[in-house]
PDB file of N, CA and C in Angstrom:
ATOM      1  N   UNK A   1       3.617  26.275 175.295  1.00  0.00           N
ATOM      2  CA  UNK A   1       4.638  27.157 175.828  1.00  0.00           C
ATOM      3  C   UNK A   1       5.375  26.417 176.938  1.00  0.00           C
ATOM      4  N   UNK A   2       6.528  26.501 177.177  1.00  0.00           N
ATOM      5  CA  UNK A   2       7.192  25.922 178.222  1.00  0.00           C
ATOM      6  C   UNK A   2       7.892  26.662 178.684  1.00  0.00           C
ATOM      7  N   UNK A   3       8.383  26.484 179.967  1.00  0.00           N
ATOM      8  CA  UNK A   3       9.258  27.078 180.610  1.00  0.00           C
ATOM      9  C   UNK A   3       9.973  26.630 181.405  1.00  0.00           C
ATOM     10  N   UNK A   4      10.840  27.822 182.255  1.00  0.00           N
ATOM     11  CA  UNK A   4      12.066  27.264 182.727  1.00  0.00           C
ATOM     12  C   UNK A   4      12.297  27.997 183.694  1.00  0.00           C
ATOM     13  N   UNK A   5      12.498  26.740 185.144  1.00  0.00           N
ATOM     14  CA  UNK A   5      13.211  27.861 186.438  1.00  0.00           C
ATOM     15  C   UNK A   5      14.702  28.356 186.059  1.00  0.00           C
ATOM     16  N   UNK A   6      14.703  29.567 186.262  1.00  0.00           N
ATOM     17  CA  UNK A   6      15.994  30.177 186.631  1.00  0.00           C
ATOM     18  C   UNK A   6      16.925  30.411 187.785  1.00  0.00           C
ATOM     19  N   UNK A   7      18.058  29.509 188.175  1.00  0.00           N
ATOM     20  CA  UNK A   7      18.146  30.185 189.450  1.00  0.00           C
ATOM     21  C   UNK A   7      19.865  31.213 188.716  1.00  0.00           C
ATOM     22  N   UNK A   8      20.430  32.066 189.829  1.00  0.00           N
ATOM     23  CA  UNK A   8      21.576  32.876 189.379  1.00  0.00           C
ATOM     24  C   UNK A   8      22.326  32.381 189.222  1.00  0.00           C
ATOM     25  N   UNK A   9      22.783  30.753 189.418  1.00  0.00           N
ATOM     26  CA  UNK A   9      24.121  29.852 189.587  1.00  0.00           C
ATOM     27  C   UNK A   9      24.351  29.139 187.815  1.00  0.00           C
ATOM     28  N   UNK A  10      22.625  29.299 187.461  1.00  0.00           N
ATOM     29  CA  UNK A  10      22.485  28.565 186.201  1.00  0.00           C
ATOM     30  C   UNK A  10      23.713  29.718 185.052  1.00  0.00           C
ATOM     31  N   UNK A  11      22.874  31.114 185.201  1.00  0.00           N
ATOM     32  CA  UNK A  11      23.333  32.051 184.647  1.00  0.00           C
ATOM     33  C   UNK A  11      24.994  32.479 184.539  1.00  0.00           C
ATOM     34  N   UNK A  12      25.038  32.382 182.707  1.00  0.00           N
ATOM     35  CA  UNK A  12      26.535  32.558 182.574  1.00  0.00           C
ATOM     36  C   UNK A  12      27.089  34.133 182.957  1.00  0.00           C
ATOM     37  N   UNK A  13      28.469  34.698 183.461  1.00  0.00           N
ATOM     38  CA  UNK A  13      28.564  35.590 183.653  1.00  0.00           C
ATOM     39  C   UNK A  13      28.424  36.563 182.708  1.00  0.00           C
ATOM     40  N   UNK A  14      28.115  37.452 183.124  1.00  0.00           N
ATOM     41  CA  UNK A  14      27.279  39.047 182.286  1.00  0.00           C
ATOM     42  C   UNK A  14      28.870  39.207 181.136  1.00  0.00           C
ATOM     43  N   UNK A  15      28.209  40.225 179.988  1.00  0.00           N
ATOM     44  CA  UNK A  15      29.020  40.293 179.167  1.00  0.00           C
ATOM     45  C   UNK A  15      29.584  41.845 179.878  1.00  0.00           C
ATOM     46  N   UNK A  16      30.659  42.148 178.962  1.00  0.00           N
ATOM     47  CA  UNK A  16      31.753  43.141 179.843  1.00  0.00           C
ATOM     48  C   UNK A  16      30.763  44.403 178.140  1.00  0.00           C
ATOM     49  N   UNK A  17      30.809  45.930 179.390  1.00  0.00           N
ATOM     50  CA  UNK A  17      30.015  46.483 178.569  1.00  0.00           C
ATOM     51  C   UNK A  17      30.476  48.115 179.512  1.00  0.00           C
ATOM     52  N   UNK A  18      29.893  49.060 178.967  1.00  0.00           N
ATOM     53  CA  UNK A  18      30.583  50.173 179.245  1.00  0.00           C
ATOM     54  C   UNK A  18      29.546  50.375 181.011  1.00  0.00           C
ATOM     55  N   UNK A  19      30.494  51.226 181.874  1.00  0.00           N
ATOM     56  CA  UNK A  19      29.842  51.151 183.275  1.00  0.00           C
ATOM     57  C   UNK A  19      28.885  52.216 183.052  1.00  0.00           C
ATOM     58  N   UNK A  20      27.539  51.904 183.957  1.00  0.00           N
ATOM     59  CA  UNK A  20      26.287  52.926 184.092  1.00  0.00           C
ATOM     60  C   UNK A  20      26.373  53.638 184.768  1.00  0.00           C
ATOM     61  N   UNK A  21      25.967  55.485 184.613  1.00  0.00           N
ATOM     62  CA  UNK A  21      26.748  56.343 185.403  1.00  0.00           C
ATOM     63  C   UNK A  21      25.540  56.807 186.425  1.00  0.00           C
ATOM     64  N   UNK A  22      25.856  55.585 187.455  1.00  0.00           N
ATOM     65  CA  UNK A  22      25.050  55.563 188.742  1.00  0.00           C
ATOM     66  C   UNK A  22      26.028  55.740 189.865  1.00  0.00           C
ATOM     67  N   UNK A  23      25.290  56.178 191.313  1.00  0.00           N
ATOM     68  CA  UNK A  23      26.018  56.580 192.552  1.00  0.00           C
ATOM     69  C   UNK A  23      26.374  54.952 192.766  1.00  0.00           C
ATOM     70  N   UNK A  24      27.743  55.011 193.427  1.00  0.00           N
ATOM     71  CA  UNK A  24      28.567  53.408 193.762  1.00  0.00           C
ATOM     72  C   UNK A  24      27.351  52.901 194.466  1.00  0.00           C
ATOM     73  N   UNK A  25      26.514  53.367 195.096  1.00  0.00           N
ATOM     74  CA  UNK A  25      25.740  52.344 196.291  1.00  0.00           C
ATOM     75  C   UNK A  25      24.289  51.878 195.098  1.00  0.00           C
ATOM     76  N   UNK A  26      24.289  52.524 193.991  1.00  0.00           N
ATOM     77  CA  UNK A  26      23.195  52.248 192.630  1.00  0.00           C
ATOM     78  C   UNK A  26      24.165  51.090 191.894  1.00  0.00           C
ATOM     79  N   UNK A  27      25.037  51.048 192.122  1.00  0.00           N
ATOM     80  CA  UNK A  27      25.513  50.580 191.064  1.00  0.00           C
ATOM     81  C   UNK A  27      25.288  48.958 191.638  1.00  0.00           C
ATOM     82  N   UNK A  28      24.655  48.096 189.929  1.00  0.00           N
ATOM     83  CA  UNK A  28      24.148  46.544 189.997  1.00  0.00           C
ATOM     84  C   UNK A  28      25.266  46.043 190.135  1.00  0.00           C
ATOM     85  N   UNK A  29      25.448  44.557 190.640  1.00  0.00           N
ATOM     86  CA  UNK A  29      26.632  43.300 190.776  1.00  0.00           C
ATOM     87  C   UNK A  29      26.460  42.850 189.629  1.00  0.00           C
ATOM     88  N   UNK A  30      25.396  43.111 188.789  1.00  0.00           N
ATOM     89  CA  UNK A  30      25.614  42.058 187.661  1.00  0.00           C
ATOM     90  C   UNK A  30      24.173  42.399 186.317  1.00  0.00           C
ATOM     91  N   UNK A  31      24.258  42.468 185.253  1.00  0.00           N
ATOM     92  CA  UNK A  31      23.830  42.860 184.453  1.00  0.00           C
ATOM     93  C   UNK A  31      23.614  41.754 183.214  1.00  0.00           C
ATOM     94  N   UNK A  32      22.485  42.011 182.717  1.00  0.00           N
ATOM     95  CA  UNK A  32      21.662  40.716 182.266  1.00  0.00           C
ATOM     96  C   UNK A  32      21.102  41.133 181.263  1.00  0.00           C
ATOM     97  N   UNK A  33      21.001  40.773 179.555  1.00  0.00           N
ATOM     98  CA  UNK A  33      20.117  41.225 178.796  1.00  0.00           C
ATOM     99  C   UNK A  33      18.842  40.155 178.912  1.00  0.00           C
ATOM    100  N   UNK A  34      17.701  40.383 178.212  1.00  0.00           N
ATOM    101  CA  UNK A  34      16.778  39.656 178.032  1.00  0.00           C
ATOM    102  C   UNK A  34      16.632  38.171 177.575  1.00  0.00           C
ATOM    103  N   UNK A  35      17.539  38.744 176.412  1.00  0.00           N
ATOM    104  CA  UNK A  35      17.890  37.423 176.023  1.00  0.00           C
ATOM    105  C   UNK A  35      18.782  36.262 176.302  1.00  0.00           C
ATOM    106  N   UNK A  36      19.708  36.990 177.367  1.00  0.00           N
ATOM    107  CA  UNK A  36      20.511  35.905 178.363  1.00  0.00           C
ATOM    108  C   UNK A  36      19.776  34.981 179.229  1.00  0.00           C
ATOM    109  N   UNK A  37      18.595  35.412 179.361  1.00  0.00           N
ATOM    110  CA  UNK A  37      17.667  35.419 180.378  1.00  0.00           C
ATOM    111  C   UNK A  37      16.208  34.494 179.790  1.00  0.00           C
ATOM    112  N   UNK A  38      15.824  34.527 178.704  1.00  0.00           N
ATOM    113  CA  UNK A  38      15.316  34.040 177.958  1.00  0.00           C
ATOM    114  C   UNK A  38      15.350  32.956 177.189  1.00  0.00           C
ATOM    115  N   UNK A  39      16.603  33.013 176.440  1.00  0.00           N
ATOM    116  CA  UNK A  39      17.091  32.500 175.756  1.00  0.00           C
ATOM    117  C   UNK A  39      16.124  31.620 174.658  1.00  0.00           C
ATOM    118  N   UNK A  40      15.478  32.564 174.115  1.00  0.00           N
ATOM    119  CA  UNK A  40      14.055  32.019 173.137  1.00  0.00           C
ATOM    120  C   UNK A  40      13.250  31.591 173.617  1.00  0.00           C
ATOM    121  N   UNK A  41      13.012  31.872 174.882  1.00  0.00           N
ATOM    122  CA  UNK A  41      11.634  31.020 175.291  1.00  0.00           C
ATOM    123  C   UNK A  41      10.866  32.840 175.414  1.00  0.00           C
ATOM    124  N   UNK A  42       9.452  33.017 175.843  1.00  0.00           N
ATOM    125  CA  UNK A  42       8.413  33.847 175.918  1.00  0.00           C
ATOM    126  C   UNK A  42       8.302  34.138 177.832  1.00  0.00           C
ATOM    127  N   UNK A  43       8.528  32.855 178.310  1.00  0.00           N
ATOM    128  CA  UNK A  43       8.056  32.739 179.666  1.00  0.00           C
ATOM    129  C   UNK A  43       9.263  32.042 180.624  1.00  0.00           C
ATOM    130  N   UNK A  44       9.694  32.532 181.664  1.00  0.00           N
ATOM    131  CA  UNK A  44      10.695  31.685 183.022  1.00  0.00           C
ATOM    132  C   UNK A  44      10.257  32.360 184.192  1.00  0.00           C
ATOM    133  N   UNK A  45      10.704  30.873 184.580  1.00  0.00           N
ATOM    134  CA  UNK A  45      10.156  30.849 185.914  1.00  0.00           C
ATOM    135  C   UNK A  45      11.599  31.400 187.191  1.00  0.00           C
ATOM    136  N   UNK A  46      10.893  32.199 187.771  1.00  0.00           N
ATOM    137  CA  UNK A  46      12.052  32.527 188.590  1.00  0.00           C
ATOM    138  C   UNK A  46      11.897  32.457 190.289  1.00  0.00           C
ATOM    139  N   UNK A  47      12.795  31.788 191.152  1.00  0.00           N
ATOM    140  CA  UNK A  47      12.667  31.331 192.149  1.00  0.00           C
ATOM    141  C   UNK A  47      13.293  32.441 192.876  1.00  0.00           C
ATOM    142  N   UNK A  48      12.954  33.043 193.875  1.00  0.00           N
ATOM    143  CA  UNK A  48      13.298  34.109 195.056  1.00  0.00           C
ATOM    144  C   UNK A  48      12.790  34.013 196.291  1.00  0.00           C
ATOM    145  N   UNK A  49      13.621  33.547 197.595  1.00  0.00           N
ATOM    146  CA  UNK A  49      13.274  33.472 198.899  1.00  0.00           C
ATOM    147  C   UNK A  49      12.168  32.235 198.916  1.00  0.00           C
ATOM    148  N   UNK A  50      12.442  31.584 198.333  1.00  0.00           N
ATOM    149  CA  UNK A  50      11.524  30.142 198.295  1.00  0.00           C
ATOM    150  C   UNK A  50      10.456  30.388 197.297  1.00  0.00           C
ATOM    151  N   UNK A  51       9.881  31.544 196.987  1.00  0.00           N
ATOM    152  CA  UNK A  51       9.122  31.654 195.884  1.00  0.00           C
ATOM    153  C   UNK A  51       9.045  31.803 194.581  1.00  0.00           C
ATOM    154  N   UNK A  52       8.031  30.906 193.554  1.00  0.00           N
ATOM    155  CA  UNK A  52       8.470  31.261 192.112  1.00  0.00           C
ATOM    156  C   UNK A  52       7.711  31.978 191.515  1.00  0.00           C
ATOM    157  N   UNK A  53       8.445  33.056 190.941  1.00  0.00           N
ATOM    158  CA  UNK A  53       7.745  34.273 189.790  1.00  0.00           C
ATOM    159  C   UNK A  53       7.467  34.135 188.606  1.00  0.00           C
ATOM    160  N   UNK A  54       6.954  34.286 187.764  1.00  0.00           N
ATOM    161  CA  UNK A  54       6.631  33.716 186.362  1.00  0.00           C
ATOM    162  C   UNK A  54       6.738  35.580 185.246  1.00  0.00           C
ATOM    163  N   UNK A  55       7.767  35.491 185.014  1.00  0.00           N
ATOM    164  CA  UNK A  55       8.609  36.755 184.143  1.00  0.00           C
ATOM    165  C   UNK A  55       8.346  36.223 182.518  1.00  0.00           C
ATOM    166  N   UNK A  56       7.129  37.013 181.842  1.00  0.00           N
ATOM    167  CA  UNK A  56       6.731  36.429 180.756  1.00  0.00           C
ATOM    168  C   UNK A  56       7.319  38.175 179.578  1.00  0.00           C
ATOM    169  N   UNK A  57       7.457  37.844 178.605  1.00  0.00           N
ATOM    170  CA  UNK A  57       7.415  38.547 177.465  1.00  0.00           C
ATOM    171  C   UNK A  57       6.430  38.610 176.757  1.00  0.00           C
ATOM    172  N   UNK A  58       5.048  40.404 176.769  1.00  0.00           N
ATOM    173  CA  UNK A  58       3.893  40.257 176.134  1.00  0.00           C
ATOM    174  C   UNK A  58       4.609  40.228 174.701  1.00  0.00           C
ATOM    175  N   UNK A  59       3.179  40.187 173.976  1.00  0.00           N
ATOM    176  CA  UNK A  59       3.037  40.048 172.241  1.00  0.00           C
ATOM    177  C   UNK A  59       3.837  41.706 171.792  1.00  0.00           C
ATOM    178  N   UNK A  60       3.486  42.759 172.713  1.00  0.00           N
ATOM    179  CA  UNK A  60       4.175  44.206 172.276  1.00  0.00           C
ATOM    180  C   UNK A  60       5.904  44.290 172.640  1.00  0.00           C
ATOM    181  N   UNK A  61       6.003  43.120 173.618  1.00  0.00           N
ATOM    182  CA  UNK A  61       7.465  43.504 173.628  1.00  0.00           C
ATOM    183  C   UNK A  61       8.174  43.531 175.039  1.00  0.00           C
ATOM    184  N   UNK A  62       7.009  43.994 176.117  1.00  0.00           N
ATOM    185  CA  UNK A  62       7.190  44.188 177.333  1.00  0.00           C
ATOM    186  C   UNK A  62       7.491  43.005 178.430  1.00  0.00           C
ATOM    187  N   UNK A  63       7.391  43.643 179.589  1.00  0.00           N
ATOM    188  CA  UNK A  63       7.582  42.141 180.442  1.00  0.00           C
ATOM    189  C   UNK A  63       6.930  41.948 181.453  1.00  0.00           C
ATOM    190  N   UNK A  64       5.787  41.256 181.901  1.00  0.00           N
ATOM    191  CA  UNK A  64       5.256  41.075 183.280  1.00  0.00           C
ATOM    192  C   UNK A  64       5.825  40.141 183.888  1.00  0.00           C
ATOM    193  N   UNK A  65       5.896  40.573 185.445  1.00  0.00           N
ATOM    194  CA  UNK A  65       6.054  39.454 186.699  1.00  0.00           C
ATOM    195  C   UNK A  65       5.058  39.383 187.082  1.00  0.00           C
ATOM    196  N   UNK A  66       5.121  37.911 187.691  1.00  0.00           N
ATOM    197  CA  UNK A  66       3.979  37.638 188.425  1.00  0.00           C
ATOM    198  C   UNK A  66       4.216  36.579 189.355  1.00  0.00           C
ATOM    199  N   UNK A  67       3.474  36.872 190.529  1.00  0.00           N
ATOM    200  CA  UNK A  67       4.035  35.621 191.686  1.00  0.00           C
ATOM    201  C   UNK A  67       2.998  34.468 191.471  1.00  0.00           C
TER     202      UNK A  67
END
């Protein structure tokens, strides 16, 4: 299995998609499917405030973080 740090600069901009009907101060900067995010791999590594998280996809489908 291999993987891959992610940082947000790597990431291409989000696709244009209908707005989520959340209060303006809910509402995300930016929106991400799985597979943007993935991009066929199972496991990435993700770096936040100097630390890296390890954001895996189980065998059912789901997703754990983990520091």
């Amino acid at each position: 299995m291999t993987s891959k740090t992610i940082r947000h600069s790597d990431l291409s901009p989000p696709k244009e998609r209908e707005p989520l009907h959340l209060t303006p101060k809910a509402q995300p900067s930016s929106h991400y499917t799985s597979n943007d995010l993935f991009k066929g791999q199972s496991e990435i590594l993700i770096e936040h405030q100097g630390a890296e998280y390890r954001l895996r996809i189980t065998r059912s489908g789901g997703l754990i973080l983990n520091k």
